[in-house]
Structure formats: structure tokens, C-alpha cells
PDB file of N, CA and C in Angstrom:
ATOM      1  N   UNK A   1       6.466   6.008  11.243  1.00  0.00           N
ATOM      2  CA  UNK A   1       5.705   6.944  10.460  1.00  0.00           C
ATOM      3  C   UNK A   1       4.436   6.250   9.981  1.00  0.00           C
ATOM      4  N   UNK A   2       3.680   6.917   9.865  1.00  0.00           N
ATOM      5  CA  UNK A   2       2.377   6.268   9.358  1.00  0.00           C
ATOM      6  C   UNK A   2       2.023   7.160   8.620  1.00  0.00           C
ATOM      7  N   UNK A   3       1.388   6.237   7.000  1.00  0.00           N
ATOM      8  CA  UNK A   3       0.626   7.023   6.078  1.00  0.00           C
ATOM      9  C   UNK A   3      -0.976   6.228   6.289  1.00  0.00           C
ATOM     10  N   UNK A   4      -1.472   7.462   5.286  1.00  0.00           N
ATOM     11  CA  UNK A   4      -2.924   7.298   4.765  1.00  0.00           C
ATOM     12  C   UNK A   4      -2.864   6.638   3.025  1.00  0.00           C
ATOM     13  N   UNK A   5      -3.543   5.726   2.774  1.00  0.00           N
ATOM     14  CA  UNK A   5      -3.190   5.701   1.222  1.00  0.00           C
ATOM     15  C   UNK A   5      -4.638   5.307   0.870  1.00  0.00           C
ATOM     16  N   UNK A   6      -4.687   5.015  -0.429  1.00  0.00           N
ATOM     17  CA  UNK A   6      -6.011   4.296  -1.103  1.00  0.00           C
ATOM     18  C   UNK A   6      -5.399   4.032  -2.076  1.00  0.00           C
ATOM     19  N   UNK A   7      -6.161   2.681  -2.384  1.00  0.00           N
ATOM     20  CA  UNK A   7      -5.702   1.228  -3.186  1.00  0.00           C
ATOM     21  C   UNK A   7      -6.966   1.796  -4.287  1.00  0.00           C
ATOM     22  N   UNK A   8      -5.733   1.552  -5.289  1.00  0.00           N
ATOM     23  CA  UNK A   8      -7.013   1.317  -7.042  1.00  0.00           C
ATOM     24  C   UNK A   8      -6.324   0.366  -7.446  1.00  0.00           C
ATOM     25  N   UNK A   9      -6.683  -1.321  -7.197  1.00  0.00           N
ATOM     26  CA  UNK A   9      -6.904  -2.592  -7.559  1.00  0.00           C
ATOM     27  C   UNK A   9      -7.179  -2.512  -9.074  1.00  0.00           C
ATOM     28  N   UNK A  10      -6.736  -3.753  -9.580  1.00  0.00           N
ATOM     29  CA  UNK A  10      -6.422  -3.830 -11.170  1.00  0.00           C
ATOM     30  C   UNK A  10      -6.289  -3.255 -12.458  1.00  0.00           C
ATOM     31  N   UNK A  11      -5.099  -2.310 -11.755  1.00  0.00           N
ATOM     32  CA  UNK A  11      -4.263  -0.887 -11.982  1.00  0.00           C
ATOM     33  C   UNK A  11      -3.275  -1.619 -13.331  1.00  0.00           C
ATOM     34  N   UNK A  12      -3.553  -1.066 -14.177  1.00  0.00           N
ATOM     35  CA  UNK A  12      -2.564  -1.650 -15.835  1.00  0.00           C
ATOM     36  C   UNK A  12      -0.958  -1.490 -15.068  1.00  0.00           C
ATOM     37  N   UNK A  13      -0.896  -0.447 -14.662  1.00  0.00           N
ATOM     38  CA  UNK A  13       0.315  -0.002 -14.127  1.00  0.00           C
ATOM     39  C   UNK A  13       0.662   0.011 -12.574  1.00  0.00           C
ATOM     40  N   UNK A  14       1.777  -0.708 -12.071  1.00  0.00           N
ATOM     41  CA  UNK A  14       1.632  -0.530 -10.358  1.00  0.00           C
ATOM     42  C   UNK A  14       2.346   0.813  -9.999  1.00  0.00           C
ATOM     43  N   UNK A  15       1.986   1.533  -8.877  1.00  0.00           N
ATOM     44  CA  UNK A  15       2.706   3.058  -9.281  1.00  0.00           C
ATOM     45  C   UNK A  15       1.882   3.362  -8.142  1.00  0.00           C
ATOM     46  N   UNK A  16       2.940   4.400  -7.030  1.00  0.00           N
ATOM     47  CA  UNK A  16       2.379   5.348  -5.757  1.00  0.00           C
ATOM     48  C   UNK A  16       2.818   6.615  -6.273  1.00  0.00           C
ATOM     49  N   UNK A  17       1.766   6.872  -6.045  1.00  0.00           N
ATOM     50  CA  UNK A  17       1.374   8.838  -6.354  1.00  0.00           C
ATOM     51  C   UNK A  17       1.090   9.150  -4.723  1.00  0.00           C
ATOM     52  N   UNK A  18       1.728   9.890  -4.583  1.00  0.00           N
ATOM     53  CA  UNK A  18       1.428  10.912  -3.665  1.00  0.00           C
ATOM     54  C   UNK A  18       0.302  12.393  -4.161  1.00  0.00           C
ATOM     55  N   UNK A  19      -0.311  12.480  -3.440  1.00  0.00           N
ATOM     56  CA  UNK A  19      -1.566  13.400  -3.307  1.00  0.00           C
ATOM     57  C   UNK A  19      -2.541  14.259  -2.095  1.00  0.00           C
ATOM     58  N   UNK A  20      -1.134  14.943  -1.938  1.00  0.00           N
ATOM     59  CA  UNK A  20      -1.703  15.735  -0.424  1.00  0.00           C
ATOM     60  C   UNK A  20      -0.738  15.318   0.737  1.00  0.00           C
ATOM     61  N   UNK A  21      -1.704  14.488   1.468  1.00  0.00           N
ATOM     62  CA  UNK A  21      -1.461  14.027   2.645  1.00  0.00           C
ATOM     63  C   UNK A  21      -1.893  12.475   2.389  1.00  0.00           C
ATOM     64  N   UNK A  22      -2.685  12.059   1.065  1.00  0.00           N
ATOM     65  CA  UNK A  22      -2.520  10.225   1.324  1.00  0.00           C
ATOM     66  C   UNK A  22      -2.045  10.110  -0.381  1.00  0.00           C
ATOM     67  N   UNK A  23      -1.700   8.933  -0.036  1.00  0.00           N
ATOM     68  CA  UNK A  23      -0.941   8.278  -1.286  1.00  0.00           C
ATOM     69  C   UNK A  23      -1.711   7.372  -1.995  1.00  0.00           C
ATOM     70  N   UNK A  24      -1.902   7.390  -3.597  1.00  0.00           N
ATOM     71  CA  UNK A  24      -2.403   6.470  -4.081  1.00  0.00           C
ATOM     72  C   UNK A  24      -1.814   5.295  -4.562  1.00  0.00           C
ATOM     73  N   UNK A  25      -2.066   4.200  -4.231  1.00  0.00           N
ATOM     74  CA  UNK A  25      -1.404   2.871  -4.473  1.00  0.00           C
ATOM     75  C   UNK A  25      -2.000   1.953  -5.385  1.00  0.00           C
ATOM     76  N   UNK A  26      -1.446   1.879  -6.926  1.00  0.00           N
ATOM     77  CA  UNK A  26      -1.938   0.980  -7.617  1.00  0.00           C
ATOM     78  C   UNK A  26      -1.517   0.156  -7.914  1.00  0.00           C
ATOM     79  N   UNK A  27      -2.485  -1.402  -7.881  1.00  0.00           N
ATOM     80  CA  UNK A  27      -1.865  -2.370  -7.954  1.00  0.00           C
ATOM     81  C   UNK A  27      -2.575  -3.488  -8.862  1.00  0.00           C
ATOM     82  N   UNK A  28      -2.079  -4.440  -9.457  1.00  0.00           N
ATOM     83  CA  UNK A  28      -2.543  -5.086 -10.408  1.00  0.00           C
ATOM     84  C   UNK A  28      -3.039  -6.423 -10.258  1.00  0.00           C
ATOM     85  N   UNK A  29      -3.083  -6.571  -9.209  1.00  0.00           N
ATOM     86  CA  UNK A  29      -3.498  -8.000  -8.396  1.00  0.00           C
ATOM     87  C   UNK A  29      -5.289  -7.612  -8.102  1.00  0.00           C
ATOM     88  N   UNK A  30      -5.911  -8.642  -8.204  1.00  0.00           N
ATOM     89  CA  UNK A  30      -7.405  -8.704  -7.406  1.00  0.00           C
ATOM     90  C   UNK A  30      -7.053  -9.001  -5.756  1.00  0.00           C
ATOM     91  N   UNK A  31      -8.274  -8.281  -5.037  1.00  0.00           N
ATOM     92  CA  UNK A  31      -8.336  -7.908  -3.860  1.00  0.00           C
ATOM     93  C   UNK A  31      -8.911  -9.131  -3.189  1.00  0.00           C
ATOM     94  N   UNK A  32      -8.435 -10.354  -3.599  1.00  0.00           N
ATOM     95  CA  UNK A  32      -8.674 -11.733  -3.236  1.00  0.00           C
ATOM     96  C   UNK A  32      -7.697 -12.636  -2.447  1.00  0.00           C
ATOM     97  N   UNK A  33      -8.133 -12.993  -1.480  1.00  0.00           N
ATOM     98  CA  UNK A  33      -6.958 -13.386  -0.479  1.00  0.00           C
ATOM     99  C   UNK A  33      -5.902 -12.893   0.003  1.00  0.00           C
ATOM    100  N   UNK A  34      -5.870 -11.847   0.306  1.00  0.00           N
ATOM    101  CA  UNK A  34      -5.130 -10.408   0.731  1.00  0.00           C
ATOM    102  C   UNK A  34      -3.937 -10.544   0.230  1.00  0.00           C
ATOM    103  N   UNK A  35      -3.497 -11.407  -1.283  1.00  0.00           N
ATOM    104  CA  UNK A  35      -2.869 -11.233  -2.414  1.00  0.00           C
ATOM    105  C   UNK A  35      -2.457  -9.273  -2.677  1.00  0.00           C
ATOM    106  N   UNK A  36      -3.958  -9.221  -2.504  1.00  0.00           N
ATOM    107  CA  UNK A  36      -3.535  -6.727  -3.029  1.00  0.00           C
ATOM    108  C   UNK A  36      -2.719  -6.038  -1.537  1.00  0.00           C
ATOM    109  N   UNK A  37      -3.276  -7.112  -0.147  1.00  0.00           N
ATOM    110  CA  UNK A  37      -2.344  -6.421   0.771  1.00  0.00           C
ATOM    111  C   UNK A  37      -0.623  -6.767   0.466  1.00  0.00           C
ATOM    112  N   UNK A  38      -0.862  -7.823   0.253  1.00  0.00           N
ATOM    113  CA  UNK A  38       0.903  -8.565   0.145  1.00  0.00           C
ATOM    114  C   UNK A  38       1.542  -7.473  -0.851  1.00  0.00           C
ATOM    115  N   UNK A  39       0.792  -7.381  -2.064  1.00  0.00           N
ATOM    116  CA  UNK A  39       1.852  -6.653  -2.722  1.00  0.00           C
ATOM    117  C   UNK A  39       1.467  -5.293  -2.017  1.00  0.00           C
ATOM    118  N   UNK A  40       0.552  -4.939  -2.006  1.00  0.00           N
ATOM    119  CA  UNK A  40       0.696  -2.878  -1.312  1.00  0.00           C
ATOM    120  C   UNK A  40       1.937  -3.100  -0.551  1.00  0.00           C
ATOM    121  N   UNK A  41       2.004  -3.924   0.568  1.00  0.00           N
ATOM    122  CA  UNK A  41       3.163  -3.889   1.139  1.00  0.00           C
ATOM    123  C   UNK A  41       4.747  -3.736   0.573  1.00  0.00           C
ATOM    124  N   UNK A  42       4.489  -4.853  -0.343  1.00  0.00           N
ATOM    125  CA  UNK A  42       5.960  -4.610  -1.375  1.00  0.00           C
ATOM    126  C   UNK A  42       6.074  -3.394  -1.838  1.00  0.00           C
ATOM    127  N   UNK A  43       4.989  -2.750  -2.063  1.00  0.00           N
ATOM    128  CA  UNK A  43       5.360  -1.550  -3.400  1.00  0.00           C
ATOM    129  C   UNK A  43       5.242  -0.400  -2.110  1.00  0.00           C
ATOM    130  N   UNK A  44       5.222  -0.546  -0.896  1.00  0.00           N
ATOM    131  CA  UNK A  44       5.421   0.652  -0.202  1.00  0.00           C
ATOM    132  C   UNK A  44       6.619   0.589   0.609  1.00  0.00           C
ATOM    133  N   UNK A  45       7.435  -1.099   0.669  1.00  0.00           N
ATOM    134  CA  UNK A  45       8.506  -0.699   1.053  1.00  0.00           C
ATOM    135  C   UNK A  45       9.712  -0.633  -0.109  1.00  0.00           C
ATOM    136  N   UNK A  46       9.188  -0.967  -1.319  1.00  0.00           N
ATOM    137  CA  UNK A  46      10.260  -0.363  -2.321  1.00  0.00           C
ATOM    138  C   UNK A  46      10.880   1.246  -2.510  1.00  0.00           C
ATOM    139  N   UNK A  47       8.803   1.818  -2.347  1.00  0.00           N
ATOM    140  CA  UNK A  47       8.688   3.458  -2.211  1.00  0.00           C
ATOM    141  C   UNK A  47       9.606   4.049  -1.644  1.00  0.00           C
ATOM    142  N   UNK A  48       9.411   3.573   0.133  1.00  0.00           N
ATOM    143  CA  UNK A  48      10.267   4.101   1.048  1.00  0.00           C
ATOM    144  C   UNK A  48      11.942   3.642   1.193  1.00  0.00           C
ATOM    145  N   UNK A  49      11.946   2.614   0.506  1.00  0.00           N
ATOM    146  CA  UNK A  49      13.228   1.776   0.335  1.00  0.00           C
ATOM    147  C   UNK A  49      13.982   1.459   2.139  1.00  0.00           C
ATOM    148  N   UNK A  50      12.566   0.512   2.192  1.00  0.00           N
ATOM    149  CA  UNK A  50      12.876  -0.271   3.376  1.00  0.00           C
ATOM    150  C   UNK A  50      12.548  -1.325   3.489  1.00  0.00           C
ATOM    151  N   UNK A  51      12.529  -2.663   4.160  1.00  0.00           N
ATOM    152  CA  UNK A  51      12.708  -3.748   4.634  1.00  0.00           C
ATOM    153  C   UNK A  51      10.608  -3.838   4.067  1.00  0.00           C
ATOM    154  N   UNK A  52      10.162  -5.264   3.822  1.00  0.00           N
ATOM    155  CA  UNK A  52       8.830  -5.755   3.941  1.00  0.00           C
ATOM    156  C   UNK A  52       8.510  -5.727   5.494  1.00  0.00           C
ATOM    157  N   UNK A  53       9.240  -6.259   5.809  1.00  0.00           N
ATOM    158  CA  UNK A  53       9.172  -6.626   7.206  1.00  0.00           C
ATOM    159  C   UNK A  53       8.960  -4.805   8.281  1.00  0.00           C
ATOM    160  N   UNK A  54       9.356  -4.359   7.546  1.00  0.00           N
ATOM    161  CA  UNK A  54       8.970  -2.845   8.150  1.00  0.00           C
ATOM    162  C   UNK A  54       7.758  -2.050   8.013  1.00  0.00           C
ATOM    163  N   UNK A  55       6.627  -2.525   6.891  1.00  0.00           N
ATOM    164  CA  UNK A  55       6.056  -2.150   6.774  1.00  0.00           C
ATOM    165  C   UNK A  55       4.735  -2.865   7.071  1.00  0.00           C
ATOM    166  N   UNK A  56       3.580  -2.805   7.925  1.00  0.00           N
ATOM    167  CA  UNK A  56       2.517  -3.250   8.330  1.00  0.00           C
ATOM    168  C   UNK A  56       1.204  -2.453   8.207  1.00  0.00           C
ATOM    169  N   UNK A  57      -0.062  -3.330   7.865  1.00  0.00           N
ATOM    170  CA  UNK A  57      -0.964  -2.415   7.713  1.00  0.00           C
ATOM    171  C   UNK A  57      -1.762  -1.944   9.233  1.00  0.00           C
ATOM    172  N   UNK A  58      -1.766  -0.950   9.786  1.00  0.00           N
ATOM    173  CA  UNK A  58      -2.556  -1.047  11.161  1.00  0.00           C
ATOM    174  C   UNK A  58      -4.099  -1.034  10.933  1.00  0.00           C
ATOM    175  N   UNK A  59      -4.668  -0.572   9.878  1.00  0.00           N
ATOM    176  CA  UNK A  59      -6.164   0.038   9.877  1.00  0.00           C
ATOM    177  C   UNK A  59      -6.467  -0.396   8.284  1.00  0.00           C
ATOM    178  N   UNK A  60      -7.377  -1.221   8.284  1.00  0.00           N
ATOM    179  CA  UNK A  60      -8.333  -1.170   6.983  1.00  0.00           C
ATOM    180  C   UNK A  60      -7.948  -1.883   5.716  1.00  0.00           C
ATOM    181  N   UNK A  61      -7.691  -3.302   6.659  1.00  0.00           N
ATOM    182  CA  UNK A  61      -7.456  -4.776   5.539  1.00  0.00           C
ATOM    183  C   UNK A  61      -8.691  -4.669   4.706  1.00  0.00           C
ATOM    184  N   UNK A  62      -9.519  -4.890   5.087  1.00  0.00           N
ATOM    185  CA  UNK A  62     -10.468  -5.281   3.789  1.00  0.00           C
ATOM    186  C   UNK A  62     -11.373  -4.161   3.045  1.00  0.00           C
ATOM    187  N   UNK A  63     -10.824  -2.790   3.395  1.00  0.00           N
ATOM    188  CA  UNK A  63     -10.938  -1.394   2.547  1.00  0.00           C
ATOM    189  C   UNK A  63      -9.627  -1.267   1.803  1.00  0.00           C
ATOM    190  N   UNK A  64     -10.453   0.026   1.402  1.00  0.00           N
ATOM    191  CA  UNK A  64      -9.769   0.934  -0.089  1.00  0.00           C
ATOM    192  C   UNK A  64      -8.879   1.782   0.706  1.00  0.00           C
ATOM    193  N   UNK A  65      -9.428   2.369   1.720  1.00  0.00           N
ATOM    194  CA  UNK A  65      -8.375   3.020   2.492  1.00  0.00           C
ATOM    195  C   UNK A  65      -7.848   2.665   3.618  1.00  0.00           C
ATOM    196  N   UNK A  66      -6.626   2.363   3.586  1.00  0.00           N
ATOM    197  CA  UNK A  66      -5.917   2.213   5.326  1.00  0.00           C
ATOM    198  C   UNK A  66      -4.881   2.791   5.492  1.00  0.00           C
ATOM    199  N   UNK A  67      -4.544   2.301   6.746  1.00  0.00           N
ATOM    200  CA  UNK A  67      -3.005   3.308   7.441  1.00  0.00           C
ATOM    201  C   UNK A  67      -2.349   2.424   7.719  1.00  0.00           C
ATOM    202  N   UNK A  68      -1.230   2.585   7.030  1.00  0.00           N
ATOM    203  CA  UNK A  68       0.315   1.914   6.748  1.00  0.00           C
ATOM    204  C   UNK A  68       1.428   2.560   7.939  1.00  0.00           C
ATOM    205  N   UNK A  69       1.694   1.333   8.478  1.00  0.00           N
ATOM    206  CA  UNK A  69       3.301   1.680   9.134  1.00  0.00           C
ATOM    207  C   UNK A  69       3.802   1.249   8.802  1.00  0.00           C
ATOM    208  N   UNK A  70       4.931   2.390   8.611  1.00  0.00           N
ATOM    209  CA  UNK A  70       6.105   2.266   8.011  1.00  0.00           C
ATOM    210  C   UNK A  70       7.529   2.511   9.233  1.00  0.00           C
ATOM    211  N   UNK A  71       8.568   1.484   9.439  1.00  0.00           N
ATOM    212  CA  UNK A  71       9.862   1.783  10.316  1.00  0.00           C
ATOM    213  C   UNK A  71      10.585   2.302   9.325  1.00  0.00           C
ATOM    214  N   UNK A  72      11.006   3.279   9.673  1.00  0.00           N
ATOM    215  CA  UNK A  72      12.472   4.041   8.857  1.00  0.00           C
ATOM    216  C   UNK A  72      13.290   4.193  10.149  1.00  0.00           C
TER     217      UNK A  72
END
């Protein structure tokens, strides 16, 4: 499955909202040494309650928006 999401970086609160068709992903880490990808990853396979290892970014490391695969 693949989503659409967008990252709001040094978020008080970490927390995925869904909104439509993409998901917002906030996270509390700076977007420095792909430290904000590592955790997006965590907090989208907690979301889906699957494996880290299942979830990869295909599109748009060093943007606000990319597309996440996800194995379920």
C-alpha cells in the first residue's frame, strides 16, 4: 500500500492525522540527518501496527511531502 503524507517537523506533539487522501505526520525531531525520516518511519509503522522494516520511503527524502510504503 502506499500513502501520500506531509511532515510538520518540530511538532510539540508527534501525532498522524489523516486528511482526505494524505496523512499528516508530526514529528518533533529537526529535519537534520534524516533523524525526521527515521522517526516518520517509526510513527507510521506504529500507525499501521507493522514491522519498521515494512515501511520505506519511495518518493521525497528531502521534502515535506512523500510516498510511504507500507507491507501489510
Amino acid at each position: 500500500m502506499e500513502i501520500k503524507i506531509r511532515v510538520i517537523n518540530n511538532a510539540k506533539k508527534e501525532r498522524i492525522i489523516k486528511e482526505g487522501n494524505i496523512y499528516k505526520v508530526y514529528v518533533s525531531v529537526p529535519p537534520e540527518k534524516g533523524r525526521a525520516n527515521q522517526r516518520i518511519i517509526e510513527l507510521v509503522a506504529d500507525f499501521f501496527k507493522v514491522r519498521k522494516n515494512q515501511v520505506k520511503i519511495k518518493k521525497g527524502l528531502k521534502s515535506k511531502e512523500k510516498i510511504i510504503a507500507v507491507d501489510i
